[in-house]
N, C-alpha and C. Protein backbone atom coordinates (compact mmCIF):
# COMPACT_ATOMS: atom_id res chain seq x y z
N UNK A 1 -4.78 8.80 16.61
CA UNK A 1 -3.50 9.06 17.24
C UNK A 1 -3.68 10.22 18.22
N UNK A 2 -3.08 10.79 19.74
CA UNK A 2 -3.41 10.98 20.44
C UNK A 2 -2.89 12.61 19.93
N UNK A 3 -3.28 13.93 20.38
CA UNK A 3 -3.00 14.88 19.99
C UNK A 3 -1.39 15.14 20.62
N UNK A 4 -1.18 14.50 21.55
CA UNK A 4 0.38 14.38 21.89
C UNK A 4 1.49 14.09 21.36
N UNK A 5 1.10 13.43 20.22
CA UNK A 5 2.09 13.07 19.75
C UNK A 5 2.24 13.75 18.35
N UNK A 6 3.85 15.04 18.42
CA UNK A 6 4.33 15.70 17.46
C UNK A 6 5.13 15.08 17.04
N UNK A 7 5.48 15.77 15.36
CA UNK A 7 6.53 15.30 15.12
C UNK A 7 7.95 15.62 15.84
N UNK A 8 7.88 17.02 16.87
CA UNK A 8 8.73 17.25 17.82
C UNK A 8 8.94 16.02 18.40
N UNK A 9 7.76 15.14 18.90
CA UNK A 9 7.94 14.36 20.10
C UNK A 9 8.56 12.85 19.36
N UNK A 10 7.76 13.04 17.87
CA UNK A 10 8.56 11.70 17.37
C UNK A 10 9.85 11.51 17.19
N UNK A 11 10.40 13.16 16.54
CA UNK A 11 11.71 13.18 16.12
C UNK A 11 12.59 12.79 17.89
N UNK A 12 12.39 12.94 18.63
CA UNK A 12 13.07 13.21 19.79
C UNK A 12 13.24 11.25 20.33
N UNK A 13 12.18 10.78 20.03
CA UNK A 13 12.36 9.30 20.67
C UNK A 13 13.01 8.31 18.92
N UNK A 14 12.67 9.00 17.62
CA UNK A 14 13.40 7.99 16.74
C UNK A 14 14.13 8.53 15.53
N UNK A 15 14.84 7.71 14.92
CA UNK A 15 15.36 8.59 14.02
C UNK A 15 15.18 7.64 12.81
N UNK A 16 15.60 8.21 11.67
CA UNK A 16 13.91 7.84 10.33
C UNK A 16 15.59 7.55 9.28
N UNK A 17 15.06 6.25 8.84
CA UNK A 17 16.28 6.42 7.42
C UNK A 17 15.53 6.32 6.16
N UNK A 18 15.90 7.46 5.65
CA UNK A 18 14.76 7.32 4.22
C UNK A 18 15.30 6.31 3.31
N UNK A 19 16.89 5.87 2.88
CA UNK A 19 17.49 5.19 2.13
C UNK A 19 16.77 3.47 2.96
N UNK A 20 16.22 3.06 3.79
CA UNK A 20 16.37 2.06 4.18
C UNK A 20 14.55 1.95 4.63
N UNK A 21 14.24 3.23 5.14
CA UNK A 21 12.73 3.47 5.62
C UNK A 21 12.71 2.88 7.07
N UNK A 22 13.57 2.61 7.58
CA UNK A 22 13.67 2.22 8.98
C UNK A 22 13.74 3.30 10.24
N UNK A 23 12.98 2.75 11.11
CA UNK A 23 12.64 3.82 12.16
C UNK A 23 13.94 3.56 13.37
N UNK A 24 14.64 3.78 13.87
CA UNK A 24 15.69 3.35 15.10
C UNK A 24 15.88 4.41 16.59
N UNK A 25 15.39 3.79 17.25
CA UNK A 25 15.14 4.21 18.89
C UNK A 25 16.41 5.35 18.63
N UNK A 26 16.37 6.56 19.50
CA UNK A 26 17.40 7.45 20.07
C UNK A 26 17.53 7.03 21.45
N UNK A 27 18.68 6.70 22.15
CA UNK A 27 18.95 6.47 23.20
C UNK A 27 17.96 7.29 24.30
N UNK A 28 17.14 6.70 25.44
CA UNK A 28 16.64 6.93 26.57
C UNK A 28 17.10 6.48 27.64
N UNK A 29 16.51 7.29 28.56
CA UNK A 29 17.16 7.08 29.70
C UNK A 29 15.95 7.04 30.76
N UNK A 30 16.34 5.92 31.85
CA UNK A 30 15.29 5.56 32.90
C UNK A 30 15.80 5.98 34.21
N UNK A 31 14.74 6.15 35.12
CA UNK A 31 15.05 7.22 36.34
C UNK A 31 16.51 7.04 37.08
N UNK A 32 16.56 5.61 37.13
CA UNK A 32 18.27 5.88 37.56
C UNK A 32 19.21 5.55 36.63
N UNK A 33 19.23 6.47 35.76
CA UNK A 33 20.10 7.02 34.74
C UNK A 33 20.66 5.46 33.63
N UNK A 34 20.24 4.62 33.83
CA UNK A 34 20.39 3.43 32.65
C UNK A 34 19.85 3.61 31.46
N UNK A 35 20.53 3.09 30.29
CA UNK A 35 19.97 3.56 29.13
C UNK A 35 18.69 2.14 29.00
N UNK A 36 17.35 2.67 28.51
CA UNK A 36 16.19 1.80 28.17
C UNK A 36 16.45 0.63 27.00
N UNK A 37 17.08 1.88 25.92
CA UNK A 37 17.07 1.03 24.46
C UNK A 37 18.93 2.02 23.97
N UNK A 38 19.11 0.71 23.36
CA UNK A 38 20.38 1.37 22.71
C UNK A 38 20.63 2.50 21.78
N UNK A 39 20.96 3.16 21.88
CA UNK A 39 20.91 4.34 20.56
C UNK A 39 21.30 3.23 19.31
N UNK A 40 19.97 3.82 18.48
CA UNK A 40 20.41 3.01 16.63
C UNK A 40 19.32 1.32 16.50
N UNK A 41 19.03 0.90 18.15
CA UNK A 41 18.31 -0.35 18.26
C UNK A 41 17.17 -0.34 17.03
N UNK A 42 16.81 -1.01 16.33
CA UNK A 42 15.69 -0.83 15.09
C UNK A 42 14.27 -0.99 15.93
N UNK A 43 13.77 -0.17 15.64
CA UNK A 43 12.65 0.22 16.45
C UNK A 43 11.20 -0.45 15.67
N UNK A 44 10.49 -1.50 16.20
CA UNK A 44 8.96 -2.00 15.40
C UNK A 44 9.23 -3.69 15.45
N UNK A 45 7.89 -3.99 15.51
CA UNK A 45 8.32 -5.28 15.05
C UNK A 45 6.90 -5.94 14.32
N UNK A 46 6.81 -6.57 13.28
CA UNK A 46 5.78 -7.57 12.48
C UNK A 46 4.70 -7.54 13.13
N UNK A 47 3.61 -6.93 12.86
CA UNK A 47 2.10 -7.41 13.61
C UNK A 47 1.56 -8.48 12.37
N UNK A 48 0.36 -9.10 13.30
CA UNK A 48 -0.30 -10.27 12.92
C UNK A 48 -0.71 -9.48 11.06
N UNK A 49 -0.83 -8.21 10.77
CA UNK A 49 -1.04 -8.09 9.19
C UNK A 49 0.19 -7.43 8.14
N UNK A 50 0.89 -8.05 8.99
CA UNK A 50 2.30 -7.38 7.60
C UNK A 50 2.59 -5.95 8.15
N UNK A 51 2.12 -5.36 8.88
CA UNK A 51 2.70 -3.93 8.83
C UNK A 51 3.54 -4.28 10.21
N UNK A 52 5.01 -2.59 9.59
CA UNK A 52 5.72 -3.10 10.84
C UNK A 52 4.89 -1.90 11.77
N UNK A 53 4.84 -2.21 13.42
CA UNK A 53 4.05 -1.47 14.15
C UNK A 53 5.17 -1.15 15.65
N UNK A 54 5.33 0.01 16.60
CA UNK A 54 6.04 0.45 16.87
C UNK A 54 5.18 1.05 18.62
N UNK A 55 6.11 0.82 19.48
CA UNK A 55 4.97 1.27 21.09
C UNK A 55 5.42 2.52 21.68
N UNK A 56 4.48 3.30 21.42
CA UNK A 56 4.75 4.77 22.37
C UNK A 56 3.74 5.84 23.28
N UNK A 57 4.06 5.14 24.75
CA UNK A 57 3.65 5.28 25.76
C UNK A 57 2.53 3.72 25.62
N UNK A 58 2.98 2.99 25.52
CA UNK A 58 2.04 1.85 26.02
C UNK A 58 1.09 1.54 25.00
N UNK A 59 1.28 2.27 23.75
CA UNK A 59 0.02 2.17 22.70
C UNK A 59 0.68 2.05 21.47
N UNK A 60 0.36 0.91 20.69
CA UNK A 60 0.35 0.51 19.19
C UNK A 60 0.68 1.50 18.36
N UNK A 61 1.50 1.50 17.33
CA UNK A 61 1.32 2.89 15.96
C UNK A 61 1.72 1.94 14.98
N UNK A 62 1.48 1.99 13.71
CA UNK A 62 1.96 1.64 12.90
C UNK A 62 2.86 2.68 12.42
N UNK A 63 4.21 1.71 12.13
CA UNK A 63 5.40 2.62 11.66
C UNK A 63 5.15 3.62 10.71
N UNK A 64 4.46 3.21 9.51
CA UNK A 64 4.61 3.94 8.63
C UNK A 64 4.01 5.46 9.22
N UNK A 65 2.85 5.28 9.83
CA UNK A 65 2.16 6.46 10.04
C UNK A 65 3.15 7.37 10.81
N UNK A 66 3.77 6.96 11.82
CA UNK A 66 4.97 7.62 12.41
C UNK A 66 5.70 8.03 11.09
N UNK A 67 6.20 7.42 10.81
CA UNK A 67 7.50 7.77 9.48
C UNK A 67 6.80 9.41 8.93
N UNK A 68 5.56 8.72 8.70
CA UNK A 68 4.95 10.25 7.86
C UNK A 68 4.73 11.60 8.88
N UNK A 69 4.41 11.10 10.16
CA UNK A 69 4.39 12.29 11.12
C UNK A 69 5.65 12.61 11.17
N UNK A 70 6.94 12.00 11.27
CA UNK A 70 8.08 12.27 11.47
C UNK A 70 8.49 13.20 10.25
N UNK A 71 8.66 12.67 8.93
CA UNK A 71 9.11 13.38 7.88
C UNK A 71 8.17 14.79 7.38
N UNK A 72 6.98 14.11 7.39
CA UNK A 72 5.87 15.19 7.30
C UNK A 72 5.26 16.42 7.78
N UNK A 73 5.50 15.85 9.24
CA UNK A 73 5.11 16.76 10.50
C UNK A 73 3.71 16.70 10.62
N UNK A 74 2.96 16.31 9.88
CA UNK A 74 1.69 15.51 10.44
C UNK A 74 0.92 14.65 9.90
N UNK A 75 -0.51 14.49 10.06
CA UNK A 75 -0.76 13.19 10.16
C UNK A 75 -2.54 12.89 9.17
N UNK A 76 -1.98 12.47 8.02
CA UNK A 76 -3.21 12.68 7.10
C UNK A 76 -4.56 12.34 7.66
N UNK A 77 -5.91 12.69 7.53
CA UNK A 77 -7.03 12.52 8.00
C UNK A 77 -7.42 10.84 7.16
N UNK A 78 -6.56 11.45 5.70
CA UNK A 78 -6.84 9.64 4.83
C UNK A 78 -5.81 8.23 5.69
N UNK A 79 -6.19 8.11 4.11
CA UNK A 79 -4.84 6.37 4.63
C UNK A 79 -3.68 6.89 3.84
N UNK A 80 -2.84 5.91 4.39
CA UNK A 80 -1.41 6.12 4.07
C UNK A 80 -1.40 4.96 3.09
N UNK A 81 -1.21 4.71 1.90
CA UNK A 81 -0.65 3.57 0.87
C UNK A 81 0.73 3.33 1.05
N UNK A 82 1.00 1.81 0.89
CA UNK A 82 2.55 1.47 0.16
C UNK A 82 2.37 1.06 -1.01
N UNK A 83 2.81 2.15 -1.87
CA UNK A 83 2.64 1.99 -3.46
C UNK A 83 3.01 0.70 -4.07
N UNK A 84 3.78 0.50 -3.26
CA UNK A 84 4.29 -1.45 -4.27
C UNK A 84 3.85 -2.21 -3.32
N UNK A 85 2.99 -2.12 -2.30
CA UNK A 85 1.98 -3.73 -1.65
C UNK A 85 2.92 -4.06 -0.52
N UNK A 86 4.12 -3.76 -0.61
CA UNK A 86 4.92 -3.87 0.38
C UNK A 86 4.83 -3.35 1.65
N UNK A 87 3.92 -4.29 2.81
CA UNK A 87 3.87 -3.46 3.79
C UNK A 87 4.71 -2.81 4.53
N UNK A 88 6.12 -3.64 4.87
CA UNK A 88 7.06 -3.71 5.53
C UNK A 88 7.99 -2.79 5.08
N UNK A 89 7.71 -2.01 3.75
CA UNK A 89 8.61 -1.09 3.03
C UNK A 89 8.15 0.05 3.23
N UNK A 90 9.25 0.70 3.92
CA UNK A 90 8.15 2.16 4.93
C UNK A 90 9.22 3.40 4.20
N UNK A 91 9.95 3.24 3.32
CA UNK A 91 11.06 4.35 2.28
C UNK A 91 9.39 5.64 1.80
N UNK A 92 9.91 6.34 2.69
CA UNK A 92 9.24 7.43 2.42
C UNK A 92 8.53 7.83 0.32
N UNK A 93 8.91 7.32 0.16
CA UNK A 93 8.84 7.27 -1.55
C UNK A 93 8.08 6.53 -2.18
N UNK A 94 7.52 5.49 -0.91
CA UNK A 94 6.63 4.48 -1.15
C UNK A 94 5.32 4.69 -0.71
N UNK A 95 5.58 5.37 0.00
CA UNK A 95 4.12 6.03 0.87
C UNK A 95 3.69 7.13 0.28
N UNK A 96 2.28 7.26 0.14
CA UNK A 96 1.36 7.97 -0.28
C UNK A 96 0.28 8.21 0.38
N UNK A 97 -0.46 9.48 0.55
CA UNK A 97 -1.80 9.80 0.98
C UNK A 97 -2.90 9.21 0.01
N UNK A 98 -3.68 8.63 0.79
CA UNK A 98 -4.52 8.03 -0.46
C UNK A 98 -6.32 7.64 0.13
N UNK A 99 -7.14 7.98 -0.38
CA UNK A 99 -8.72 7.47 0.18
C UNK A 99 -8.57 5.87 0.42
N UNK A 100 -9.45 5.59 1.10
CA UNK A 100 -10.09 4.03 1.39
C UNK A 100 -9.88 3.31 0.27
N UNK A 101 -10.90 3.77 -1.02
CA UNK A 101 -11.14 3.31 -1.75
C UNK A 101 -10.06 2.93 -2.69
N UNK A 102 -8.93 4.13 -3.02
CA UNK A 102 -7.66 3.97 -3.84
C UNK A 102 -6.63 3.06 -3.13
N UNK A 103 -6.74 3.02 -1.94
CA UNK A 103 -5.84 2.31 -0.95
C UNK A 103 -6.60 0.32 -1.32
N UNK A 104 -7.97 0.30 -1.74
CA UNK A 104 -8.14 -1.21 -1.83
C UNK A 104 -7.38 -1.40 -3.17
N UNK A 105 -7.78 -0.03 -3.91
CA UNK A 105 -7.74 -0.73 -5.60
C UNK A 105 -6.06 -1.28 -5.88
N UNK A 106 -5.01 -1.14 -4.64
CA UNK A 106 -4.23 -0.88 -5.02
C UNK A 106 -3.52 -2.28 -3.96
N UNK A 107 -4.27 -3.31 -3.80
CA UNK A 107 -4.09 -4.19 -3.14
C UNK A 107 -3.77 -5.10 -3.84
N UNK A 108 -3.24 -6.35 -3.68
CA UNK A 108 -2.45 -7.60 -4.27
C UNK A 108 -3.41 -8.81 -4.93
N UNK A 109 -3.23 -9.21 -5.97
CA UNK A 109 -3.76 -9.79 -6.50
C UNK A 109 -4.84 -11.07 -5.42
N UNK A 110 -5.94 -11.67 -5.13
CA UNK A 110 -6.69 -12.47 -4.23
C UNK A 110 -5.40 -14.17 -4.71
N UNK A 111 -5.35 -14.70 -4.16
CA UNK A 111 -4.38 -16.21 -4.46
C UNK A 111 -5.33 -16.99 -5.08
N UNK A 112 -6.88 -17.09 -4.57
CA UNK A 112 -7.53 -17.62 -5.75
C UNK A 112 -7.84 -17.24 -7.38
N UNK A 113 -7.19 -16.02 -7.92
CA UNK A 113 -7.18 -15.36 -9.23
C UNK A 113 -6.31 -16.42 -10.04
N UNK A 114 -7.11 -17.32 -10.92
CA UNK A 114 -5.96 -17.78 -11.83
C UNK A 114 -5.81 -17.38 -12.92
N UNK A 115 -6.00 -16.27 -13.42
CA UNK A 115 -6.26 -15.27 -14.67
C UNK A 115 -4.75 -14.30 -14.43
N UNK A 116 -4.43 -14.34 -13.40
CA UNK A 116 -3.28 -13.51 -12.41
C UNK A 116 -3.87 -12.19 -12.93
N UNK A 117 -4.76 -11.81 -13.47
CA UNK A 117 -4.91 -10.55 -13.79
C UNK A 117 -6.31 -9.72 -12.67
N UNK A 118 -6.42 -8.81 -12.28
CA UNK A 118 -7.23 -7.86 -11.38
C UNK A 118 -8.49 -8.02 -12.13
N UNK A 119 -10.07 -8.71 -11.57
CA UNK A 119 -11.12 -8.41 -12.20
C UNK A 119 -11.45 -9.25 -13.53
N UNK A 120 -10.73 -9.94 -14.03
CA UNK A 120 -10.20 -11.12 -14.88
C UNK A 120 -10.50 -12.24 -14.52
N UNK A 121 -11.52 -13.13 -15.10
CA UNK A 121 -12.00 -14.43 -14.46
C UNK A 121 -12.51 -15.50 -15.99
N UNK A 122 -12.26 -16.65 -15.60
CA UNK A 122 -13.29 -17.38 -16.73
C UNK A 122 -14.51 -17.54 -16.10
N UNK A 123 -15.55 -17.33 -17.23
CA UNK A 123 -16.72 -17.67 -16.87
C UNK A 123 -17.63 -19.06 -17.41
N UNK A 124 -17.50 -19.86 -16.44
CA UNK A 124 -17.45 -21.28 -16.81
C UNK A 124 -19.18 -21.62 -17.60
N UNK A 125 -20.28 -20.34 -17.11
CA UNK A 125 -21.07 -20.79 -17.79
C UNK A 125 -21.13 -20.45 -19.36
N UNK A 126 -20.50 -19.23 -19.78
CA UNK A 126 -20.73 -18.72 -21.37
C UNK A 126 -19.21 -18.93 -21.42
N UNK A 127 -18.83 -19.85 -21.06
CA UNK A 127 -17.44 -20.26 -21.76
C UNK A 127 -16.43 -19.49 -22.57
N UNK A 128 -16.47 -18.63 -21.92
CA UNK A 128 -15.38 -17.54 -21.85
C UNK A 128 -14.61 -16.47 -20.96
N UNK A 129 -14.06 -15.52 -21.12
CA UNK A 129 -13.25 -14.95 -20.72
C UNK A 129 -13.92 -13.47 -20.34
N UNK A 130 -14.39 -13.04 -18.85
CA UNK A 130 -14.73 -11.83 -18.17
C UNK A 130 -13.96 -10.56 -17.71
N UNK A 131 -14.32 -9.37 -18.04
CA UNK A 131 -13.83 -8.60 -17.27
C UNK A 131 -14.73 -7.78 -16.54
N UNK A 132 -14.67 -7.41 -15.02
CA UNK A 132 -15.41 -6.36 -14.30
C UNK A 132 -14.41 -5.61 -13.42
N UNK A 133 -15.49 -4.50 -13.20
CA UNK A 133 -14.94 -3.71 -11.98
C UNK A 133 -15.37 -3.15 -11.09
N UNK A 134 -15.07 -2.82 -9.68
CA UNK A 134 -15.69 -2.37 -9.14
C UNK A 134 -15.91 -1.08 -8.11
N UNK A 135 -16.70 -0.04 -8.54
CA UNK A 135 -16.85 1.38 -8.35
C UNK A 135 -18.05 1.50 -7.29
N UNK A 136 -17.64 2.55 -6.07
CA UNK A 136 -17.99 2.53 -5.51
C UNK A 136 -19.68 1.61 -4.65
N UNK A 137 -18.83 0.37 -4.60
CA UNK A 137 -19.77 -0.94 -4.41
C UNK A 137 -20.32 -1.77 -5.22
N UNK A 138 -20.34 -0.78 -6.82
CA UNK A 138 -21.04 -1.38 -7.91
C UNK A 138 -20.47 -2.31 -8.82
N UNK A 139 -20.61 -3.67 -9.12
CA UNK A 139 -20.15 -3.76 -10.23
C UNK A 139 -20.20 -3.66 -11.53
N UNK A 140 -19.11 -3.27 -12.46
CA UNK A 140 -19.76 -3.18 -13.73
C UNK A 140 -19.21 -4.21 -14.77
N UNK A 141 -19.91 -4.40 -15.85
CA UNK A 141 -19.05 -5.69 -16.75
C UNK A 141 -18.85 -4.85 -17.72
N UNK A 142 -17.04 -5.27 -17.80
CA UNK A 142 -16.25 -4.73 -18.83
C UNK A 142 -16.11 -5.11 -20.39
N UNK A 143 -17.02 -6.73 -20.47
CA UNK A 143 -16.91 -6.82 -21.42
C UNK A 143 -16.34 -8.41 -21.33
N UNK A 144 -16.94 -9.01 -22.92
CA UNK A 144 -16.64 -10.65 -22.67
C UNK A 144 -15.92 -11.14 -23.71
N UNK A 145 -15.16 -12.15 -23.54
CA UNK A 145 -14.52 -12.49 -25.19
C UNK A 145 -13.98 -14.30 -24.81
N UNK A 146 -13.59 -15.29 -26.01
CA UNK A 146 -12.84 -15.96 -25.70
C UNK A 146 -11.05 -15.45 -26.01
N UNK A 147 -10.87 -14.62 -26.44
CA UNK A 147 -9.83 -13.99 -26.49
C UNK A 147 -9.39 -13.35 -25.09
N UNK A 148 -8.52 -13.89 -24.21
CA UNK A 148 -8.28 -13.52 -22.75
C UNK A 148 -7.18 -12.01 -23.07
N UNK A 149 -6.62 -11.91 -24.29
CA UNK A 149 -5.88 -10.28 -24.53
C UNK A 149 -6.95 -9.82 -24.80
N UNK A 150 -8.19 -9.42 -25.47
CA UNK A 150 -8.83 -8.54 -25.07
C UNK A 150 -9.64 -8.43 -24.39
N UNK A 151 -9.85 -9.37 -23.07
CA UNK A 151 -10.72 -9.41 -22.25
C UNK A 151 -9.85 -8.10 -21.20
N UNK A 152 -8.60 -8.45 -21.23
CA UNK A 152 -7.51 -8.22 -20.36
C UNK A 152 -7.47 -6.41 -20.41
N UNK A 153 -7.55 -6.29 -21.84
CA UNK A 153 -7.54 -4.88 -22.62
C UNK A 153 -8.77 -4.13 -22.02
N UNK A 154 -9.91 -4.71 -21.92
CA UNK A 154 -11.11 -4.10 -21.94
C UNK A 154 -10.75 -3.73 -19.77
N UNK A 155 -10.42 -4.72 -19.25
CA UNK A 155 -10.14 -4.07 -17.45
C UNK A 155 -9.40 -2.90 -17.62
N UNK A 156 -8.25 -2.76 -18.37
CA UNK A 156 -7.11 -1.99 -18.67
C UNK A 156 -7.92 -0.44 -19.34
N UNK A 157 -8.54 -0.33 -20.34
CA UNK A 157 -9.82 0.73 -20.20
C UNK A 157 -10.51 1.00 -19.49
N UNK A 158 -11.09 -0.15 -18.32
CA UNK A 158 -11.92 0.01 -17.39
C UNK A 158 -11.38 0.89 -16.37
N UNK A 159 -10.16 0.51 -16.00
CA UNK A 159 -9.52 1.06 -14.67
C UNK A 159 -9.00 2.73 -15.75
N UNK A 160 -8.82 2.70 -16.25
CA UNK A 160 -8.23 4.24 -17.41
C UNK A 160 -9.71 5.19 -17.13
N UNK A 161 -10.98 4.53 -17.40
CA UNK A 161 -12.13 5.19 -17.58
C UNK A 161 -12.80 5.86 -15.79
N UNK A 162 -12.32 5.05 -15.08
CA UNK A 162 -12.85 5.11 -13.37
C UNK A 162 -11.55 6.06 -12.93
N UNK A 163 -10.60 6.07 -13.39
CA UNK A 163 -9.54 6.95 -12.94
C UNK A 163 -8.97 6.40 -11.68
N UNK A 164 -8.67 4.69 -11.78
CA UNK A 164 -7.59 3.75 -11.03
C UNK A 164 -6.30 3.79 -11.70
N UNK A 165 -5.70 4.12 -12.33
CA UNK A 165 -4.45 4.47 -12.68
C UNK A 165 -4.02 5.44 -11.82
N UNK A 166 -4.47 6.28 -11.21
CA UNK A 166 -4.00 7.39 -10.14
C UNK A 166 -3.43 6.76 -8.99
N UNK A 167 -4.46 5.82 -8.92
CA UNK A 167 -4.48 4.98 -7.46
C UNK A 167 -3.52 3.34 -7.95
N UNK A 168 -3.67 2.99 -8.81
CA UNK A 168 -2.65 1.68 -8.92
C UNK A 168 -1.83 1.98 -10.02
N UNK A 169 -0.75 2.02 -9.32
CA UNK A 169 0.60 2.22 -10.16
C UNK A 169 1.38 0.66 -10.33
N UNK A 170 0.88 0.18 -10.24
CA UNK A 170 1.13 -1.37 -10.68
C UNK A 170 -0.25 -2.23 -11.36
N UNK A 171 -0.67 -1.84 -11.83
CA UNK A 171 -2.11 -2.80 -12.20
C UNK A 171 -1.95 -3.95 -12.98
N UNK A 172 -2.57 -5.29 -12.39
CA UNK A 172 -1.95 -6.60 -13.32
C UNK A 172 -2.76 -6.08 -14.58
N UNK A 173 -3.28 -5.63 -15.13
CA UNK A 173 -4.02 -5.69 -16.06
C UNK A 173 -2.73 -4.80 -17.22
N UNK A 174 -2.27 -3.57 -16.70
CA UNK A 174 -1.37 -3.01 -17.36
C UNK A 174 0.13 -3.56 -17.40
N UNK A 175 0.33 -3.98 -16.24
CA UNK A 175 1.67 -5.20 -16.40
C UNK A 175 1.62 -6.10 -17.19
N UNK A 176 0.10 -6.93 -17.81
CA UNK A 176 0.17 -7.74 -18.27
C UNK A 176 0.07 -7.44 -20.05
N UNK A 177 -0.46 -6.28 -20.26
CA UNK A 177 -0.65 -5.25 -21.60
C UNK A 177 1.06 -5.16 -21.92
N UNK A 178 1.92 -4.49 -21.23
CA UNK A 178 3.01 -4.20 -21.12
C UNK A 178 3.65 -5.47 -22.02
N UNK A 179 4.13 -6.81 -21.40
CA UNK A 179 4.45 -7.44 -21.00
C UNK A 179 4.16 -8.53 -22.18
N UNK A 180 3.22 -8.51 -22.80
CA UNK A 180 2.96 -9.21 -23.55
C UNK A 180 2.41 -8.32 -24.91
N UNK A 181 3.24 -6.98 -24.88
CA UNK A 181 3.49 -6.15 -26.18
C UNK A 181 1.89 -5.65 -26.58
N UNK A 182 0.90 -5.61 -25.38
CA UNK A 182 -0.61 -5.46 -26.59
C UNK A 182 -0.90 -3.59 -26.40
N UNK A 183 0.23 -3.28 -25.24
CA UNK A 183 0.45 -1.51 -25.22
C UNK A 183 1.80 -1.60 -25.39
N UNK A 184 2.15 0.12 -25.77
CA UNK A 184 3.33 0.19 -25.55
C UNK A 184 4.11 1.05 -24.36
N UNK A 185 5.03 1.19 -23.89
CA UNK A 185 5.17 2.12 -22.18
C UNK A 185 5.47 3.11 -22.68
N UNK A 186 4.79 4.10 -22.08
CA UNK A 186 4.82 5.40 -22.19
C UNK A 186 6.05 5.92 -21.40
C-alpha cells in the first residue's frame, strides 16, 4: 500500500460502519463543482476471490485492509483474517492480525472433504479412519482408528498441541467434539 495513504486520507474519502462493516464514499467533488459519488453510496464491489475490494487513485485495495487503516490508523506488516471465513464480512470484530500460516489454518473446509472434518480422511488402504496435520510444511500423523470419534479427537489434540486453537476459532474438528457431546464447552 502506497505510503500516501493515511488513515487521515482514508477517513476523509469514506466512512466505516462497524455495526454493518461497510465502507460508504463521503461526498466528492470534481473540478466543476459536481458531486463524483453520492454521499453514503456503498463503496467496493466483489472481486474474482470473495473479498470486497475498493479504488483509490486508480489502484485496487481490499476493503478490509482499508477498514483496518481506517479504524486502526495503520496497516499490519501481517495478514488481516476474517475470523468466521466470511470474506465479505468486514465488522471490525471479525478481523484479526494474523501470520500466513494462522490465516491458512483458519480456512474453510476443501469441498472434496467427506469426513466434513479438517485433516480427517478414510484411508481406503488400512481401512480405516486418519488423522494428520500440517506444521510448518510437515506432515504429521495424528493417529488411526476405525472409530471416526476418536480419530476426530486425536486432530482436536493435534491442533491443541501445535497451538491452532489461537488461530482457528471455529475448527471442524472441535465443532464436531462439541456437537456430538465427546467434549464439553468451556
Amino acid at each position: 500500500m502506497p505510503k500516501n495513504i493515511t488513515q487521515k486520507s482514508v477517513k476523509e474519502l469514506f466512512d466505516y460502519n462497524p455495526d454493518t462493516g461497510a465502507l460508504s464514499y463521503k461526498e466528492r467533488f470534481l473540478s466543476r463543482g459536481r458531486p463524483s459519488r453520492k454521499n453514503g453510496t456503498k463503496a467496493g464491489g466483489i472481486s474474482k476471490n470473495g473479498y470486497l475490494t475498493v479504488s483509490i487513485n486508480y489502484k485496487r485495495y481490499y476493503c478490509h485492509r482499508i477498514i483496518w487503516l481506517w479504524f486502526y490508523g495503520y496497516l499490519p506488516e501481517s495478514e488481516i483474517d476474517h475470523i468466521n471465513r466470511n470474506r465479505a464480512d468486514n465488522k471490525i470484530e471479525n478481523l484479526r492480525e494474523a501470520s500466513r500460516s494462522c490465516n491458512i489454518r483458519n480456512s474453510c473446509l476443501r469441498s472434496d472433504n467427506r469426513s466434513r472434518v479438517a485433516g480427517v480422511f478414510w484411508d481406503s488402504q488400512n481401512n480405516n479412519w486418519r488423522a494428520t496435520i500440517i506444521v510448518n510444511k510437515k506432515s504429521h500423523n495424528l493417529g488411526s482408528s476405525k472409530d471416526f470419534n476418536e480419530v476426530v479427537l486425536a486432530r482436536l489434540a493435534g491442533e491443541e498441541y501445535f497451538g491452532w486453537c489461537e488461530c482457528n476459532h471455529s475448527s471442524s474438528a472441535h465443532k464436531y467434539a462439541l456437537e456430538n457431546k465427546l467434549i464439553r464447552s468451556q
